[in-house]
C-alpha atoms as a PDB file:
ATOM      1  CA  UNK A   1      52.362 100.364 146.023  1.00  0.00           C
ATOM      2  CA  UNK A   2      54.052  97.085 147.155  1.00  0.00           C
ATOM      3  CA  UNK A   3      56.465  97.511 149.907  1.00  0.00           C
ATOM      4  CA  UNK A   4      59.911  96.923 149.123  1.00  0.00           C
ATOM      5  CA  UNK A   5      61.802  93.651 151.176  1.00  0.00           C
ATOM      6  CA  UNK A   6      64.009  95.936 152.595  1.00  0.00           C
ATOM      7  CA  UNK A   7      61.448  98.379 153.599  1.00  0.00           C
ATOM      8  CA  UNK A   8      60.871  97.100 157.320  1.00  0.00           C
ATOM      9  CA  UNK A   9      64.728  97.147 157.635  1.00  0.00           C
ATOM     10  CA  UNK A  10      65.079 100.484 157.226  1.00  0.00           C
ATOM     11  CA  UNK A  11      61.637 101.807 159.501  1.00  0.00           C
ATOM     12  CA  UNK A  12      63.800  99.695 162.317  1.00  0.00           C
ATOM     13  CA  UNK A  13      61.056  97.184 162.500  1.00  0.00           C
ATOM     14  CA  UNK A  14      58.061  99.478 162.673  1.00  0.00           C
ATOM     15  CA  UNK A  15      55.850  98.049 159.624  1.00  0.00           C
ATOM     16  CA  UNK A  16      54.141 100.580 157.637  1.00  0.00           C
ATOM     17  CA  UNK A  17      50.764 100.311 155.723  1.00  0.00           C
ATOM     18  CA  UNK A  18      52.354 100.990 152.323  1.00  0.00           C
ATOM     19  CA  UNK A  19      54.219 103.280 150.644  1.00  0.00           C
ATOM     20  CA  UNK A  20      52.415 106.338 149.576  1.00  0.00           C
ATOM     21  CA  UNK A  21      55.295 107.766 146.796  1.00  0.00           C
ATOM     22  CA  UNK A  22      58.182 105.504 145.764  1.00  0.00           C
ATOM     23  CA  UNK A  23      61.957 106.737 145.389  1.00  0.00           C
ATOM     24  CA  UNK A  24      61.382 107.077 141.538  1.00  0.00           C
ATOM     25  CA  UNK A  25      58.233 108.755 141.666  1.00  0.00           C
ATOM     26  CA  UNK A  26      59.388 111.436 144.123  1.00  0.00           C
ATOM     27  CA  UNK A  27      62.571 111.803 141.875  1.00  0.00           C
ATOM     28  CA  UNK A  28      60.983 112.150 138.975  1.00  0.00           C
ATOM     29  CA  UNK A  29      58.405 114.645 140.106  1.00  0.00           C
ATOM     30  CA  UNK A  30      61.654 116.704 142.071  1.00  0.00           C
ATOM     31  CA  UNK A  31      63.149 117.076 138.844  1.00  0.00           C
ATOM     32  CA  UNK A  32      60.151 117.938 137.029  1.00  0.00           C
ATOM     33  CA  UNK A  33      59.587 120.728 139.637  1.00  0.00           C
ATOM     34  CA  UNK A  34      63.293 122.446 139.205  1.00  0.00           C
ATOM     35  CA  UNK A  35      62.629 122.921 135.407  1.00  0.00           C
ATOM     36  CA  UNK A  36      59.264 125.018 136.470  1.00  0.00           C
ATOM     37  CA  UNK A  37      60.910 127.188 139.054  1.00  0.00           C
ATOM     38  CA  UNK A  38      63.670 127.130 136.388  1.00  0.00           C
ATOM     39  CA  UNK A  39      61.376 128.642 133.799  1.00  0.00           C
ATOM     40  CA  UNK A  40      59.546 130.778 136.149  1.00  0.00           C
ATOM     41  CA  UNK A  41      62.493 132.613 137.374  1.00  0.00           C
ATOM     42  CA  UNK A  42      64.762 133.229 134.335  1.00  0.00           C
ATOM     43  CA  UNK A  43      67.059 136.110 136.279  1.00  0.00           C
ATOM     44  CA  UNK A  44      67.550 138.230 139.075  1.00  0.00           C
ATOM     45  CA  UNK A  45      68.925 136.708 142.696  1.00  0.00           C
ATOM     46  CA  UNK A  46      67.166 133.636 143.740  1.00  0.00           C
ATOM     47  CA  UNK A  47      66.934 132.159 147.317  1.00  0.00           C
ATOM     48  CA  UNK A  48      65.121 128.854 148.399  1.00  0.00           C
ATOM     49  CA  UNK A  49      64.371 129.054 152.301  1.00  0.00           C
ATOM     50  CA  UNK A  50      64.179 126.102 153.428  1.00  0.00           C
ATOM     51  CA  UNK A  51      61.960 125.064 156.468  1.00  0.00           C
ATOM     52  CA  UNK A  52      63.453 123.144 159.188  1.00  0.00           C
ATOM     53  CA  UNK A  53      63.934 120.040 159.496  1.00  0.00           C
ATOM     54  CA  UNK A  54      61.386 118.471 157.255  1.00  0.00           C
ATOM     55  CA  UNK A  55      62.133 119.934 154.228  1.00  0.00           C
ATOM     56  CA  UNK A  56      66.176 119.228 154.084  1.00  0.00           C
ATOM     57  CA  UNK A  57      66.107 116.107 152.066  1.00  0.00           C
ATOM     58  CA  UNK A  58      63.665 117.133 149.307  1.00  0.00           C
ATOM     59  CA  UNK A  59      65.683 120.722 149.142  1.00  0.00           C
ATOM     60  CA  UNK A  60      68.515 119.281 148.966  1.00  0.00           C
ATOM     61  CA  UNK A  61      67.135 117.543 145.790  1.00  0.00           C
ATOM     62  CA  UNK A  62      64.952 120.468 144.803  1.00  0.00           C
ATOM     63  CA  UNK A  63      68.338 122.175 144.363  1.00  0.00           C
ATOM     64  CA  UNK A  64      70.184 119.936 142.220  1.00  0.00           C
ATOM     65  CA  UNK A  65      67.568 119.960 139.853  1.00  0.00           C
ATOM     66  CA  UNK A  66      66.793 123.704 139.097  1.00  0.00           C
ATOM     67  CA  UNK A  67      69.107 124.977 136.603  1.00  0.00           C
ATOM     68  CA  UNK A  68      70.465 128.717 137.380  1.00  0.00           C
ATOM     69  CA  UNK A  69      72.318 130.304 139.996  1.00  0.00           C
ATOM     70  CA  UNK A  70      70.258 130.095 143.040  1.00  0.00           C
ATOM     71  CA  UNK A  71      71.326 130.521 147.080  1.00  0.00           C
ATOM     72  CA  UNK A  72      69.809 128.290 149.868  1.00  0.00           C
ATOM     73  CA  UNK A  73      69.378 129.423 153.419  1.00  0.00           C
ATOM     74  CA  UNK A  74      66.881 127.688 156.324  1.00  0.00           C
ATOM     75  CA  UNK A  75      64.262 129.221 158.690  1.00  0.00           C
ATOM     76  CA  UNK A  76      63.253 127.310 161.892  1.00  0.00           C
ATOM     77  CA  UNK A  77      59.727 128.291 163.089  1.00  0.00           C
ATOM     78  CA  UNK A  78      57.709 126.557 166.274  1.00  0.00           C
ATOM     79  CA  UNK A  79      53.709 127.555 166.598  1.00  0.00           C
ATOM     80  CA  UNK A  80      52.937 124.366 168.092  1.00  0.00           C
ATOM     81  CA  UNK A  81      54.995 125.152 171.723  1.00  0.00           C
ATOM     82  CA  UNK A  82      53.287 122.253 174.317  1.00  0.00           C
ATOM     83  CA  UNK A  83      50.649 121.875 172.275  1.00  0.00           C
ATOM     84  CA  UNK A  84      49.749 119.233 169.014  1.00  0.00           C
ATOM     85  CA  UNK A  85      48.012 121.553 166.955  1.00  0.00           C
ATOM     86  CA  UNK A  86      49.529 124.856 165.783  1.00  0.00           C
ATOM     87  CA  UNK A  87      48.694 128.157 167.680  1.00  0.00           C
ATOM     88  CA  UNK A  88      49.173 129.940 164.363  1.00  0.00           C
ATOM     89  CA  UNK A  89      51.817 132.711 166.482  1.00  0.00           C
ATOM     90  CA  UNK A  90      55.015 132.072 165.161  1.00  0.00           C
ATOM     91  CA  UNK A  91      58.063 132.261 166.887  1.00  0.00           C
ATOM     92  CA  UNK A  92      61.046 132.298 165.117  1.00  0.00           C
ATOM     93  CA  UNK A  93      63.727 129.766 166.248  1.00  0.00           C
ATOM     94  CA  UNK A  94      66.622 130.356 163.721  1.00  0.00           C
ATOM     95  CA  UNK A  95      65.789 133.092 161.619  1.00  0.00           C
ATOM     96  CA  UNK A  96      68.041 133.543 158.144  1.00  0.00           C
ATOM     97  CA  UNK A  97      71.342 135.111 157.656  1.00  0.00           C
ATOM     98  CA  UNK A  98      70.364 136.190 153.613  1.00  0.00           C
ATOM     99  CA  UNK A  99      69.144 139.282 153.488  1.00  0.00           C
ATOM    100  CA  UNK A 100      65.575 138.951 151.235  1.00  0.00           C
ATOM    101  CA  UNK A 101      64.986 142.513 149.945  1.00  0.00           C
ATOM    102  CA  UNK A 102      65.043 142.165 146.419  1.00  0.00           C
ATOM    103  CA  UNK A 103      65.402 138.745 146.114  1.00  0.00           C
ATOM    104  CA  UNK A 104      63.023 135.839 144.470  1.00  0.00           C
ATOM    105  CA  UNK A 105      62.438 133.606 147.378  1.00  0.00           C
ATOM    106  CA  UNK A 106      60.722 130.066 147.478  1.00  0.00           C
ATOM    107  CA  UNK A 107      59.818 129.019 150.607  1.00  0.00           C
ATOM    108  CA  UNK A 108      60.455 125.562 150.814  1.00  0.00           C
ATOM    109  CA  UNK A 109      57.940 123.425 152.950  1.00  0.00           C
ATOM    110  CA  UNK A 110      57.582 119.183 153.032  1.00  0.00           C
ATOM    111  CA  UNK A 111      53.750 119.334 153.690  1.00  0.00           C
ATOM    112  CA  UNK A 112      51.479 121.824 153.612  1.00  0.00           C
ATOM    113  CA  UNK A 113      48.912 120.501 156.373  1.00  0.00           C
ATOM    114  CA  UNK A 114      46.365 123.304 157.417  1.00  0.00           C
ATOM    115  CA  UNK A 115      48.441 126.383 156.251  1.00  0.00           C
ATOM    116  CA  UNK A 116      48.634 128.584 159.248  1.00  0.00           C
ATOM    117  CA  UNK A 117      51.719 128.670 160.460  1.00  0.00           C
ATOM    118  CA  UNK A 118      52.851 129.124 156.974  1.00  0.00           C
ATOM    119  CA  UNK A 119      50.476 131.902 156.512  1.00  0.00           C
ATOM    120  CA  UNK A 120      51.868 133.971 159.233  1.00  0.00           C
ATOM    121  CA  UNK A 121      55.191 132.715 157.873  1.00  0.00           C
ATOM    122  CA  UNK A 122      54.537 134.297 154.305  1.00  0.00           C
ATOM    123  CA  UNK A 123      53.600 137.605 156.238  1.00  0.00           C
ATOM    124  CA  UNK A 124      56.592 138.420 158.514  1.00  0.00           C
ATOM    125  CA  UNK A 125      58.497 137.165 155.069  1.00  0.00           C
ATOM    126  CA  UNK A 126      57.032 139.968 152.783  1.00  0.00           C
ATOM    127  CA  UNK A 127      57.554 142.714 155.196  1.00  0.00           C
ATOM    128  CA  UNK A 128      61.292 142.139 154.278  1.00  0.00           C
ATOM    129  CA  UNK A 129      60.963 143.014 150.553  1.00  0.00           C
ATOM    130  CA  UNK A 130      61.567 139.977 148.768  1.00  0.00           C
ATOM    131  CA  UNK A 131      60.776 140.609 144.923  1.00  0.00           C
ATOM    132  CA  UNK A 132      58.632 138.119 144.806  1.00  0.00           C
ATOM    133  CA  UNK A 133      57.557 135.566 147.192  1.00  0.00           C
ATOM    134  CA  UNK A 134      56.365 131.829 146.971  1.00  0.00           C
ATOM    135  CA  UNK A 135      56.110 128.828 147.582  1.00  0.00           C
ATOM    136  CA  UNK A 136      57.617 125.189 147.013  1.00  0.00           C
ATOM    137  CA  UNK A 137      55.580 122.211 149.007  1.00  0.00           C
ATOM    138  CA  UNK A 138      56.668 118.332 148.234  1.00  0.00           C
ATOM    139  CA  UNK A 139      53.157 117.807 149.500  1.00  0.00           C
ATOM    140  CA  UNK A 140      50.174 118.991 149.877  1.00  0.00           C
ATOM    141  CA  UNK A 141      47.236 117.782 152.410  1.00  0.00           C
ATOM    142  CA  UNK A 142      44.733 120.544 150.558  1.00  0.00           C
ATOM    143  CA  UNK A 143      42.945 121.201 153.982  1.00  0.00           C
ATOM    144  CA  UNK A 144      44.567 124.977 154.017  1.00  0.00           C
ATOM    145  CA  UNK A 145      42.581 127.675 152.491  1.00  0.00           C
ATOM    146  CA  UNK A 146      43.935 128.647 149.147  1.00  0.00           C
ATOM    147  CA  UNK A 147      47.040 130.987 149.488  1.00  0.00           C
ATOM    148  CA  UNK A 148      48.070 132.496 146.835  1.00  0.00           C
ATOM    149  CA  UNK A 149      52.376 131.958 147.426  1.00  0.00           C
ATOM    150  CA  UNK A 150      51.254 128.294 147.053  1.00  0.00           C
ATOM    151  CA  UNK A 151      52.917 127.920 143.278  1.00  0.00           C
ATOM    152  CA  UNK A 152      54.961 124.827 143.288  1.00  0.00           C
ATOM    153  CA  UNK A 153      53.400 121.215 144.693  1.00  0.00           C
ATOM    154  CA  UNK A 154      54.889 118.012 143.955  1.00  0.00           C
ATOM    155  CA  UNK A 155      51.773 115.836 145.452  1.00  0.00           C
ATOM    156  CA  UNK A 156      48.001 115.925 146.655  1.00  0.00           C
ATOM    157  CA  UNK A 157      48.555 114.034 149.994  1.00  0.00           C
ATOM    158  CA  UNK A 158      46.302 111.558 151.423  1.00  0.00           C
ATOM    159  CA  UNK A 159      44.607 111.716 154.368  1.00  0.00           C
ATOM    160  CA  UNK A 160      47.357 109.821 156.003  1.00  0.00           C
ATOM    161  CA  UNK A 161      50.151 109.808 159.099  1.00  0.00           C
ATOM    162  CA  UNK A 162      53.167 110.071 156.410  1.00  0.00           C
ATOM    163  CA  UNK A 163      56.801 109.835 157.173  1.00  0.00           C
ATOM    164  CA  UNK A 164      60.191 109.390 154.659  1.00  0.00           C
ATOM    165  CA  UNK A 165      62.105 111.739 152.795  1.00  0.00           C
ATOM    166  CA  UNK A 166      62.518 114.255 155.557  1.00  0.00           C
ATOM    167  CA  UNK A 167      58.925 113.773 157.164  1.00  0.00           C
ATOM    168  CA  UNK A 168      59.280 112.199 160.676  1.00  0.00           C
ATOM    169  CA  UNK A 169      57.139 110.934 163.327  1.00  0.00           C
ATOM    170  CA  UNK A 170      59.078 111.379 166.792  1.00  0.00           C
ATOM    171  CA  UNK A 171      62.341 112.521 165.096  1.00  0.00           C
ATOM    172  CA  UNK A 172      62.647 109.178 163.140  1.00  0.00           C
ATOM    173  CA  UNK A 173      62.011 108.090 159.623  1.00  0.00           C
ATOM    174  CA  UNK A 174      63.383 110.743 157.902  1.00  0.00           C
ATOM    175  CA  UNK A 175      65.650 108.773 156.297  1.00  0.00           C
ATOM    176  CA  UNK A 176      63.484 106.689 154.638  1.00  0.00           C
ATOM    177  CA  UNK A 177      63.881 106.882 150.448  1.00  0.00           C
ATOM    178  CA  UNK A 178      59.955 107.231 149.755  1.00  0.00           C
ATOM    179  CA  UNK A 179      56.850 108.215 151.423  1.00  0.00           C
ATOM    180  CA  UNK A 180      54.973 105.863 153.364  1.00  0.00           C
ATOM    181  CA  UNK A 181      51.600 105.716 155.506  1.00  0.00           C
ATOM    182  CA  UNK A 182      53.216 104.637 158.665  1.00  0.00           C
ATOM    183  CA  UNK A 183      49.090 103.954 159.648  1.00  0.00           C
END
């Protein structure tokens, strides 16, 4: 996709290779999401659990767009510690006020790279007796082995260093209206 004129004004400078999803796009395919977790959960108490801090923007949106009484609450999880690759033990950072037993909850996740912190995630999750438990990714990298929570996935993501719409690289670019390769 072209990128927009006003593009390197808002990476402060940084150029980025292109833009991977534009603001419409992403929109489009938000609001096509909500109306499946809309159909797929017709009653009984919904919460989306939002991961901290990528996911904030695209919940935010997620939210406005399913139609039913739902409740949003974050989790803040570190496996990484010193290191740049995940350890896969999760530590719990900010854990959730809601209480989960019998409650539908989405996990909501920006990018699902190689799945193992989320894995672990899912498990100390179910031994609080959710009624059902899944899970909402805006993207995607399909290196994770198939988990079966995985239900809702806005895009297949590239083999790519992405940032925008919540992703960052060094805390920055979040803000960012679409997803970009920052290459």
């Amino acid at each position: 996709m072209s990128i927009p004129p006003d593009a390197l004004r808002r990476t402060g400078g940084v150029a980025i290779k292109r833009i991977v999803f534009d603001e419409g796009t992403i929109a489009h395919r938000v609001r096509e999401m909500g109306r499946e977790i809309t159909a797929a959960y017709p009653d009984g108490d919904l919460l989306l659990l939002g991961l901290l801090k990528g996911s904030f923007v695209f919940m935010g949106d997620l939210a406005r767009a399913i139609e039913r009484p739902l409740q949003v609450d974050f989790i803040v999880v570190s496996s990484y510690g010193k290191d740049t690759t995940s350890s896969g033990n999760v530590r719990l950072l900010y854990d959730p006020a809601t209480d989960l037993a019998g409650k539908h909850v989405i996990v909501v996740e920006d990018i699902i790279d190689t799945g193992r912190t989320l894995q672990r995630l899912l498990s100390l999750l179910s031994a609080r007796q959710p009624a059902s438990l899944a899970v909402c990714a805006l993207l995607h990298k399909k290196l994770a082995p198939p988990l079966p929570e995985v239900r809702f996935v806005g895009f297949e993501c590239p083999p790519a260093f992405i940032v925008g719409y919540g992703l960052d690289h060094a805390e920055n670019y979040r803000h960012l209206p679409f997803i970009a390769d920052l290459g």
